[in-house]
C-alpha atoms as a PDB file:
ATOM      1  CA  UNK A   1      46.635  38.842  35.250  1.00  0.00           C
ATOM      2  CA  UNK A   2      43.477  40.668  34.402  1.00  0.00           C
ATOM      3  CA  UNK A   3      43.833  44.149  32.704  1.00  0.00           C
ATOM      4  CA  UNK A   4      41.177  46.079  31.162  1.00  0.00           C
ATOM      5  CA  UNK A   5      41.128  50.196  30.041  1.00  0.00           C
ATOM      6  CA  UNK A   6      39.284  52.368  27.611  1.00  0.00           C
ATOM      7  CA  UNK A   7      40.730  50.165  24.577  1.00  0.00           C
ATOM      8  CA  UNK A   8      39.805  46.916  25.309  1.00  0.00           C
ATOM      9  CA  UNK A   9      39.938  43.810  28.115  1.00  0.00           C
ATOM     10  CA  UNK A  10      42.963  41.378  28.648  1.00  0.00           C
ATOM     11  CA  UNK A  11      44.083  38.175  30.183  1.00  0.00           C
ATOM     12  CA  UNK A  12      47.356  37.153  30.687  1.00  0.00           C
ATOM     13  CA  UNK A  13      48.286  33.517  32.279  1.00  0.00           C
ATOM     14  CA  UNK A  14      51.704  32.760  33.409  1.00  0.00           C
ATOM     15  CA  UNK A  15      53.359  29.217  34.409  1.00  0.00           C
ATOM     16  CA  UNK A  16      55.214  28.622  37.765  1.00  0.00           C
ATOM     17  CA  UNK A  17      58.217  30.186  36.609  1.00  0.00           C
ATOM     18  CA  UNK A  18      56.365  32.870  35.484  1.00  0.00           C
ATOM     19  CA  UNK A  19      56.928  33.016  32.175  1.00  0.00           C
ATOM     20  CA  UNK A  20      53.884  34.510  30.117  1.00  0.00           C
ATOM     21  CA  UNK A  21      52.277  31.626  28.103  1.00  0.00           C
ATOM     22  CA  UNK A  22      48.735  32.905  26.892  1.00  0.00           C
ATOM     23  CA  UNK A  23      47.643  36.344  26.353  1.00  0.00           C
ATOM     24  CA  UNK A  24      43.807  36.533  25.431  1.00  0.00           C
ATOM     25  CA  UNK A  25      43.066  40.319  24.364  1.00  0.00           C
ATOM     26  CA  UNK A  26      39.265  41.937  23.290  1.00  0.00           C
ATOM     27  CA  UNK A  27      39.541  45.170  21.927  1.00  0.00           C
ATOM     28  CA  UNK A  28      37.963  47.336  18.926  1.00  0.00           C
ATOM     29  CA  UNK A  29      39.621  45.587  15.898  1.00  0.00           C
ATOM     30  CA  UNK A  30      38.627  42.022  17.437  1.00  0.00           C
ATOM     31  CA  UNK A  31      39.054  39.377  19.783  1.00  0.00           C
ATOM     32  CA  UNK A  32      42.736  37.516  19.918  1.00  0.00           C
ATOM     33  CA  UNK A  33      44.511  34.804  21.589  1.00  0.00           C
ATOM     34  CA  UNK A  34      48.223  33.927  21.267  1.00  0.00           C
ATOM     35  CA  UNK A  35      50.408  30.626  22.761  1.00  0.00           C
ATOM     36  CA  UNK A  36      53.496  30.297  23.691  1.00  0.00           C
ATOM     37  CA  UNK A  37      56.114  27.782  24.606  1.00  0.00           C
ATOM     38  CA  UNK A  38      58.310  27.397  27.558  1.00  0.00           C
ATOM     39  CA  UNK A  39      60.610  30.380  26.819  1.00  0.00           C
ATOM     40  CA  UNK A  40      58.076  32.675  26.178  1.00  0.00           C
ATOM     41  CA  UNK A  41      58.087  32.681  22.499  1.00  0.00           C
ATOM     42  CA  UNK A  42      54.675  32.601  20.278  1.00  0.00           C
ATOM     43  CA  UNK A  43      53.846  29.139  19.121  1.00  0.00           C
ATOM     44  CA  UNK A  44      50.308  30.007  18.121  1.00  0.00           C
ATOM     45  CA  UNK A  45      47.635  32.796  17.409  1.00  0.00           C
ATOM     46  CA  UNK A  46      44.181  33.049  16.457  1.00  0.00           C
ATOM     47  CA  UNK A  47      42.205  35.808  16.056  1.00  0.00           C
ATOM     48  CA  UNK A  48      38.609  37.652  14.916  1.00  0.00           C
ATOM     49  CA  UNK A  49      37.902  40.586  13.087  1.00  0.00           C
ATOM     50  CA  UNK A  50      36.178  42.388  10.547  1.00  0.00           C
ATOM     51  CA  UNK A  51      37.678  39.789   7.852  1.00  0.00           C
ATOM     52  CA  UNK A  52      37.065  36.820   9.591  1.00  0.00           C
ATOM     53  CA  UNK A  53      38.617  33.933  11.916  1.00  0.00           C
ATOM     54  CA  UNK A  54      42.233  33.373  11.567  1.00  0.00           C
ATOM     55  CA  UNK A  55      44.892  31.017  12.802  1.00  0.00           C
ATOM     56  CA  UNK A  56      48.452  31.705  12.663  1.00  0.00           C
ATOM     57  CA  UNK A  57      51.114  29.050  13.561  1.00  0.00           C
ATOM     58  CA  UNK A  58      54.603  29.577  14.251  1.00  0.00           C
ATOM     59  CA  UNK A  59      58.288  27.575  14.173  1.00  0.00           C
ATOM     60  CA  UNK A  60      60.832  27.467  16.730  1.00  0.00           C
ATOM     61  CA  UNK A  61      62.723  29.974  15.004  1.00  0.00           C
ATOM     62  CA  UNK A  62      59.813  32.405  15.260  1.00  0.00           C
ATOM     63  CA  UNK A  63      58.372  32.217  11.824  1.00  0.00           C
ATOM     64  CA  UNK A  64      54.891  32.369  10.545  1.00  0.00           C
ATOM     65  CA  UNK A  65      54.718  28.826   9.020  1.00  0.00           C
ATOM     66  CA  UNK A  66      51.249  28.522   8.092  1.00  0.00           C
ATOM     67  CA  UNK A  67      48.049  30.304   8.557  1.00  0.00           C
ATOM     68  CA  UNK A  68      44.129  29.857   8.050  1.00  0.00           C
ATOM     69  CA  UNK A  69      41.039  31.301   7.594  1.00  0.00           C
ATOM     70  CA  UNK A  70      37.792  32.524   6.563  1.00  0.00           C
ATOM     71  CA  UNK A  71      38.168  35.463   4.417  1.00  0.00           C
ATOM     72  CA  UNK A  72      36.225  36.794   1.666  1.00  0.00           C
ATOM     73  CA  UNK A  73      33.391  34.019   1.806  1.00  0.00           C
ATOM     74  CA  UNK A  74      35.391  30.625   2.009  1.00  0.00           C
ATOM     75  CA  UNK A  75      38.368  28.796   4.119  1.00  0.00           C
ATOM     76  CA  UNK A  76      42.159  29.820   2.911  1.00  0.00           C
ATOM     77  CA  UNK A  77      45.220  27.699   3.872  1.00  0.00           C
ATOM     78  CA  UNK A  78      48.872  29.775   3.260  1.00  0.00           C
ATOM     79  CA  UNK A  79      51.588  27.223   3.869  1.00  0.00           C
ATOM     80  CA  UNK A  80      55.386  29.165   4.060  1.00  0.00           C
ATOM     81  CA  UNK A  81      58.722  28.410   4.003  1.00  0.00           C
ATOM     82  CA  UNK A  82      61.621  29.270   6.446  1.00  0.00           C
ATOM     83  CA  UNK A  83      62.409  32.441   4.406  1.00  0.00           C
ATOM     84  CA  UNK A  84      58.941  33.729   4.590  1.00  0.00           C
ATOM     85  CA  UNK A  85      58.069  32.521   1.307  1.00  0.00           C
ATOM     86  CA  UNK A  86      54.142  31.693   0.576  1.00  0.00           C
ATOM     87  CA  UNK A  87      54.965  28.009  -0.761  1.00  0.00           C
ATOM     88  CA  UNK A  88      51.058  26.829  -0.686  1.00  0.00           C
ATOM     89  CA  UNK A  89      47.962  28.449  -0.919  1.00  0.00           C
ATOM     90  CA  UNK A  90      44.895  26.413  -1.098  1.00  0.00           C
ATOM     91  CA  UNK A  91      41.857  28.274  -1.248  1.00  0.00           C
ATOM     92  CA  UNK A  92      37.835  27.990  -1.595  1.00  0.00           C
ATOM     93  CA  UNK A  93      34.656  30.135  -2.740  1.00  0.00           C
ATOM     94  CA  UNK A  94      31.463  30.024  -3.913  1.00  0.00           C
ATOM     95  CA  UNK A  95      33.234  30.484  -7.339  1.00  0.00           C
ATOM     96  CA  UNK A  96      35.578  27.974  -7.230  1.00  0.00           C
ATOM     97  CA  UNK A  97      38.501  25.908  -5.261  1.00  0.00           C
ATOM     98  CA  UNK A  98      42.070  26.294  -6.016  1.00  0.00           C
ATOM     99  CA  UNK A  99      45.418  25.316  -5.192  1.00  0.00           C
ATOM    100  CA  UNK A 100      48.604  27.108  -5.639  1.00  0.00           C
ATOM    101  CA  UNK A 101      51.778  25.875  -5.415  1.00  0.00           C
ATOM    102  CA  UNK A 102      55.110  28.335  -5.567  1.00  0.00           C
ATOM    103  CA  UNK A 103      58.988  27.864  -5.748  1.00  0.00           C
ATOM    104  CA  UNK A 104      61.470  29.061  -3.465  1.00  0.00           C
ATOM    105  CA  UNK A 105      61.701  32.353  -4.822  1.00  0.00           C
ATOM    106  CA  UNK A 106      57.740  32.779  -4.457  1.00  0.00           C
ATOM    107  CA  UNK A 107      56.674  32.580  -7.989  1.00  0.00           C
ATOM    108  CA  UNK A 108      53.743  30.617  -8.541  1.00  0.00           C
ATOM    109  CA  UNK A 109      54.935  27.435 -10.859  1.00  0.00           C
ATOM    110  CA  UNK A 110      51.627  25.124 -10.286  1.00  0.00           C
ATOM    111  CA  UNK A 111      48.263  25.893 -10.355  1.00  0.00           C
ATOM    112  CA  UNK A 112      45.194  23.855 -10.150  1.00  0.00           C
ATOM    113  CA  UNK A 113      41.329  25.334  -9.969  1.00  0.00           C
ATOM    114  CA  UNK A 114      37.847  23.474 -10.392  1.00  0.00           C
ATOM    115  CA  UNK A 115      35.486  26.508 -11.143  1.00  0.00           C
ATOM    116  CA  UNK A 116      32.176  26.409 -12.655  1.00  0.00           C
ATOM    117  CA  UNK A 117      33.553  26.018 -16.464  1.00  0.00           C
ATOM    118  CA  UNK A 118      35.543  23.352 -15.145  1.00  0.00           C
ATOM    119  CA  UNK A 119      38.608  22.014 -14.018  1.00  0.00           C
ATOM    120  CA  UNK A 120      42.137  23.651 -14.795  1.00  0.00           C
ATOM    121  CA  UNK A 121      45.854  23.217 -14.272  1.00  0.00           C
ATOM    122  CA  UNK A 122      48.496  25.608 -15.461  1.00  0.00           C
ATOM    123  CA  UNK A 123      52.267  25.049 -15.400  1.00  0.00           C
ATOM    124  CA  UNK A 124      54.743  27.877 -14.934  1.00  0.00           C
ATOM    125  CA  UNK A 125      58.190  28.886 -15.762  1.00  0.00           C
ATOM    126  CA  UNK A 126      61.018  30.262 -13.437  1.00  0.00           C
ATOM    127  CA  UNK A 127      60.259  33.648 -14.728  1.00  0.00           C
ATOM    128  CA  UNK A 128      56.377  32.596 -13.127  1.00  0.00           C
ATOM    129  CA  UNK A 129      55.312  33.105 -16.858  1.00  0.00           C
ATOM    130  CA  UNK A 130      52.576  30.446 -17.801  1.00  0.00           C
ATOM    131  CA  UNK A 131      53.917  27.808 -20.261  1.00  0.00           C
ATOM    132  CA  UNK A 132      51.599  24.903 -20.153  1.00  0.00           C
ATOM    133  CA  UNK A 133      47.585  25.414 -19.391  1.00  0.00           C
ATOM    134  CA  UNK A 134      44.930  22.045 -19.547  1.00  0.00           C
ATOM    135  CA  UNK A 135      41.339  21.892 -18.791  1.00  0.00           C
ATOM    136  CA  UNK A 136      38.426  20.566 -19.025  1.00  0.00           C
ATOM    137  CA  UNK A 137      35.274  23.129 -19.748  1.00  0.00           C
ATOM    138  CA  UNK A 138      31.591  23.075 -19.687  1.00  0.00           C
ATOM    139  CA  UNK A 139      31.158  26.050 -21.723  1.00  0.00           C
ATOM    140  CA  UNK A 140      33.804  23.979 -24.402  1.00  0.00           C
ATOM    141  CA  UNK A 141      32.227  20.399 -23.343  1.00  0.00           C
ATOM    142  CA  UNK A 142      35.846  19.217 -24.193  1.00  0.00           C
ATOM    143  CA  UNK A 143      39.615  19.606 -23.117  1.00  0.00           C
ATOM    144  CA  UNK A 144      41.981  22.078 -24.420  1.00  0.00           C
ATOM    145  CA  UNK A 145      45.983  21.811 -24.041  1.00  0.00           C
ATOM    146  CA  UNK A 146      47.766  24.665 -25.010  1.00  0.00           C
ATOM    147  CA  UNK A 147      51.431  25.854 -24.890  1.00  0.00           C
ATOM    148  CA  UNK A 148      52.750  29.100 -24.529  1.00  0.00           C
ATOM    149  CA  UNK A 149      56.303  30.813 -24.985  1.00  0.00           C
ATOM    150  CA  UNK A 150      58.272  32.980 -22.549  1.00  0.00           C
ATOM    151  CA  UNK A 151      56.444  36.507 -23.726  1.00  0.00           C
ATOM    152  CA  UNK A 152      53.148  35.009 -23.045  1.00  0.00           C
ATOM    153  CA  UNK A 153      51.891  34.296 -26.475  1.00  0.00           C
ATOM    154  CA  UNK A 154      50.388  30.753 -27.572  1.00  0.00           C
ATOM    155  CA  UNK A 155      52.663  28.149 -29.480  1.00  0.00           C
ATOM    156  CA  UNK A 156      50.246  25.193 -29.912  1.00  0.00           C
ATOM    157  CA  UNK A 157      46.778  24.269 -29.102  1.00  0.00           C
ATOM    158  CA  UNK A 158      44.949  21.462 -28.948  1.00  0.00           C
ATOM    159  CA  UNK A 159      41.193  21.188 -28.331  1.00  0.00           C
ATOM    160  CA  UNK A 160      37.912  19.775 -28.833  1.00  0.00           C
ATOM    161  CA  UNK A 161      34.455  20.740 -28.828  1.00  0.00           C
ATOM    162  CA  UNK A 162      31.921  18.310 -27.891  1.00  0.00           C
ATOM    163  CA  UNK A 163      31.543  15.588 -30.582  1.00  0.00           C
ATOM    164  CA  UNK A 164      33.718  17.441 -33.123  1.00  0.00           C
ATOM    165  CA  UNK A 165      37.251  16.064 -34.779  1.00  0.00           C
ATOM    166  CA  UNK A 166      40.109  17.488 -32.534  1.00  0.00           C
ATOM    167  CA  UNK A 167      41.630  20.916 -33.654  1.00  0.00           C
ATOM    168  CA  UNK A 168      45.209  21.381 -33.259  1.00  0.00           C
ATOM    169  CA  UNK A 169      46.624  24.577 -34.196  1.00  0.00           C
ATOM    170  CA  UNK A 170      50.186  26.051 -34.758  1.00  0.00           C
ATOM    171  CA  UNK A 171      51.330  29.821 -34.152  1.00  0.00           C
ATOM    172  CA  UNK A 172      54.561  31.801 -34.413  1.00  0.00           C
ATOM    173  CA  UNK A 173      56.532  33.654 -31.637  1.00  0.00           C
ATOM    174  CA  UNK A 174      53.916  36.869 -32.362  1.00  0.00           C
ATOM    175  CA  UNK A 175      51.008  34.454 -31.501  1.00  0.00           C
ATOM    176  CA  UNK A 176      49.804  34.983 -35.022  1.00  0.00           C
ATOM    177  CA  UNK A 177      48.269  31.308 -36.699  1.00  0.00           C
ATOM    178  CA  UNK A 178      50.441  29.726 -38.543  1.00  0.00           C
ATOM    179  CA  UNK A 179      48.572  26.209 -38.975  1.00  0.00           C
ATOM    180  CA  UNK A 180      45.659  24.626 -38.325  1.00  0.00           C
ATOM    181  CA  UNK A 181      44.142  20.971 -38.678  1.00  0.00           C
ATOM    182  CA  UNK A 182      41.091  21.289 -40.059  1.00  0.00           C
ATOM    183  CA  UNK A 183      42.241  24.067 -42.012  1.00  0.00           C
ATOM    184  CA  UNK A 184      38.657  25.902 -41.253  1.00  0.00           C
ATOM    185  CA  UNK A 185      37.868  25.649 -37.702  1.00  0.00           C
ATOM    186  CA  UNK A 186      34.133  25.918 -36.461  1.00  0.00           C
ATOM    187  CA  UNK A 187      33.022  29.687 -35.659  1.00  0.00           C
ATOM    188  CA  UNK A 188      32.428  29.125 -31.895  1.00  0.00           C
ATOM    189  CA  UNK A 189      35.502  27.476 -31.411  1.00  0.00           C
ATOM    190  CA  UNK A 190      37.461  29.819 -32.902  1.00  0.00           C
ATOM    191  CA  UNK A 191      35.635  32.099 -30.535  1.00  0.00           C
ATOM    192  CA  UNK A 192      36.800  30.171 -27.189  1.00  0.00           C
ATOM    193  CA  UNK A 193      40.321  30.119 -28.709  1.00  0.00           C
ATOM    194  CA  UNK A 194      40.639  33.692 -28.931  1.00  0.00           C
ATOM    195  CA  UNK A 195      38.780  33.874 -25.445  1.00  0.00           C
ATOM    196  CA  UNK A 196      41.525  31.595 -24.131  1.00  0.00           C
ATOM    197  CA  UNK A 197      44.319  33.831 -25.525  1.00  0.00           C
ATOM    198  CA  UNK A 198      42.818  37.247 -24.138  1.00  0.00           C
ATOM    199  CA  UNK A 199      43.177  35.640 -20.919  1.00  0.00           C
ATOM    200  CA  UNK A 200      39.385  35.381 -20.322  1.00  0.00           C
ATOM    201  CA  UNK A 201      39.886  31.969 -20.007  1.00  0.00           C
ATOM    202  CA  UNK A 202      43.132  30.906 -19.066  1.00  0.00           C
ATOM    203  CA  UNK A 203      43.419  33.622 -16.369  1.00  0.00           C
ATOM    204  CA  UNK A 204      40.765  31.609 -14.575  1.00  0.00           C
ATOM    205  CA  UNK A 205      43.268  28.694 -14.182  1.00  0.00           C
ATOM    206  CA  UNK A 206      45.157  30.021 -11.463  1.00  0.00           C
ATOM    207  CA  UNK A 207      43.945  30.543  -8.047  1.00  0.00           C
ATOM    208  CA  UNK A 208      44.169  34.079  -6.760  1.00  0.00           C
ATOM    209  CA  UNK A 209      46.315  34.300  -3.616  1.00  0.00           C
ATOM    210  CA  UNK A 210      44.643  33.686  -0.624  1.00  0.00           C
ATOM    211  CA  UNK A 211      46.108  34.899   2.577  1.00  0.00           C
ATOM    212  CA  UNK A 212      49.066  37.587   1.747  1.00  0.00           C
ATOM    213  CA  UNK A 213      52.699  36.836   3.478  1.00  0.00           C
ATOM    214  CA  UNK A 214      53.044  37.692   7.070  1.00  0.00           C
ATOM    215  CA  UNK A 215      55.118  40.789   7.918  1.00  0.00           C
END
């Protein structure tokens, strides 16, 4: 079944029973295919336009279960759940590569990016609030743990700068220092702490989402 008007061209192709199972459509917002099974329903879609390729995949039930693309300058993977739920979200640029990983209610609770500081990994709550952040930075040439408390301020960190002793230090539930070890830390690394707890820094450690939820 060939079709074409003032919008845009289509293809249709049926089986012997004549149920519709691939739809091919050009028109002014791209170019799109779609699959389906032996019932009719869509298995499978894939698509160009203005943002890029994309391929959608589907479930028996009719859900969006995964989809991929090209968007924004590098490949995205969104994995979902059967609620609808973006569960994975893996994701590449010419900044960096990340992978997100989210509960069943949708809040992000792992996150893992290599960027051009470094690597990073950042461990979440229930609430999705960050509790636990470790990397490994260039600008730093070292690793810093840190741990943080439900409101998002810092309860410990440890870190250290190139060849220098380790620096541990201790805050209260306001974020303000309570203890340190050395008792003077260096200048610049007092610097990258208070970096770190601006969220310059430790923002970085979670991917961005990639592809948003389907409708």
């Amino acid at each position: 079944d060939l079709s074409q008007n003032a919008v845009g061209a289509g293809l249709a192709l049926a089986d012997e029973a004549g149920k519709g199972r691939a739809r091919m459509e050009v028109n002014k917002d791209g170019s799109f295919l779609d699959l389906r099974d032996e019932a009719g329903e869509e298995q499978a879609g894939m698509g160009v336009n203005k943002d890029g390729p994309q391929l959608i995949l589907v479930d028996e039930a009719g859900k969006v279960r995964a989809r991929m693309g090209v968007l924004m300058g590098g490949p995205v993977l969104a994995l979902f759940d059967e609620a609808g739920k973006l569960r994975v979200d893996l994701s590449q640029n010419s900044v960096r590569a990340g992978l997100a990983l989210a509960d069943k209610a949708g809040k992000v609770r792992a996150g893992l990016a290599v960027g051009e500081d470094g690597p990073g990994l950042s461990l979440s709550d229930e609430a999705g609030n960050r509790r636990v952040s470790l990397g490994f930075f260039k600008f730093l040439d070292g690793p810093m743990l840190s741990l943080w408390n439900v409101a998002g301020e810092p309860l410990a960190m440890l870190a250290q700068q190139g060849k220098e002793d380790p620096v541990l230090v201790l805050y209260d539930e306001a974020g303000k220092r309570l203890w340190s070890a050395p008792q003077q830390i260096i200048p610049c690394l007092q610097a990258l702490l208070l970096d770190w707890l601006g969220g310059g820094i430790g923002a970085a450690v979670v991917p961005a989402p990639g592809l948003p939820p389907p409708p």
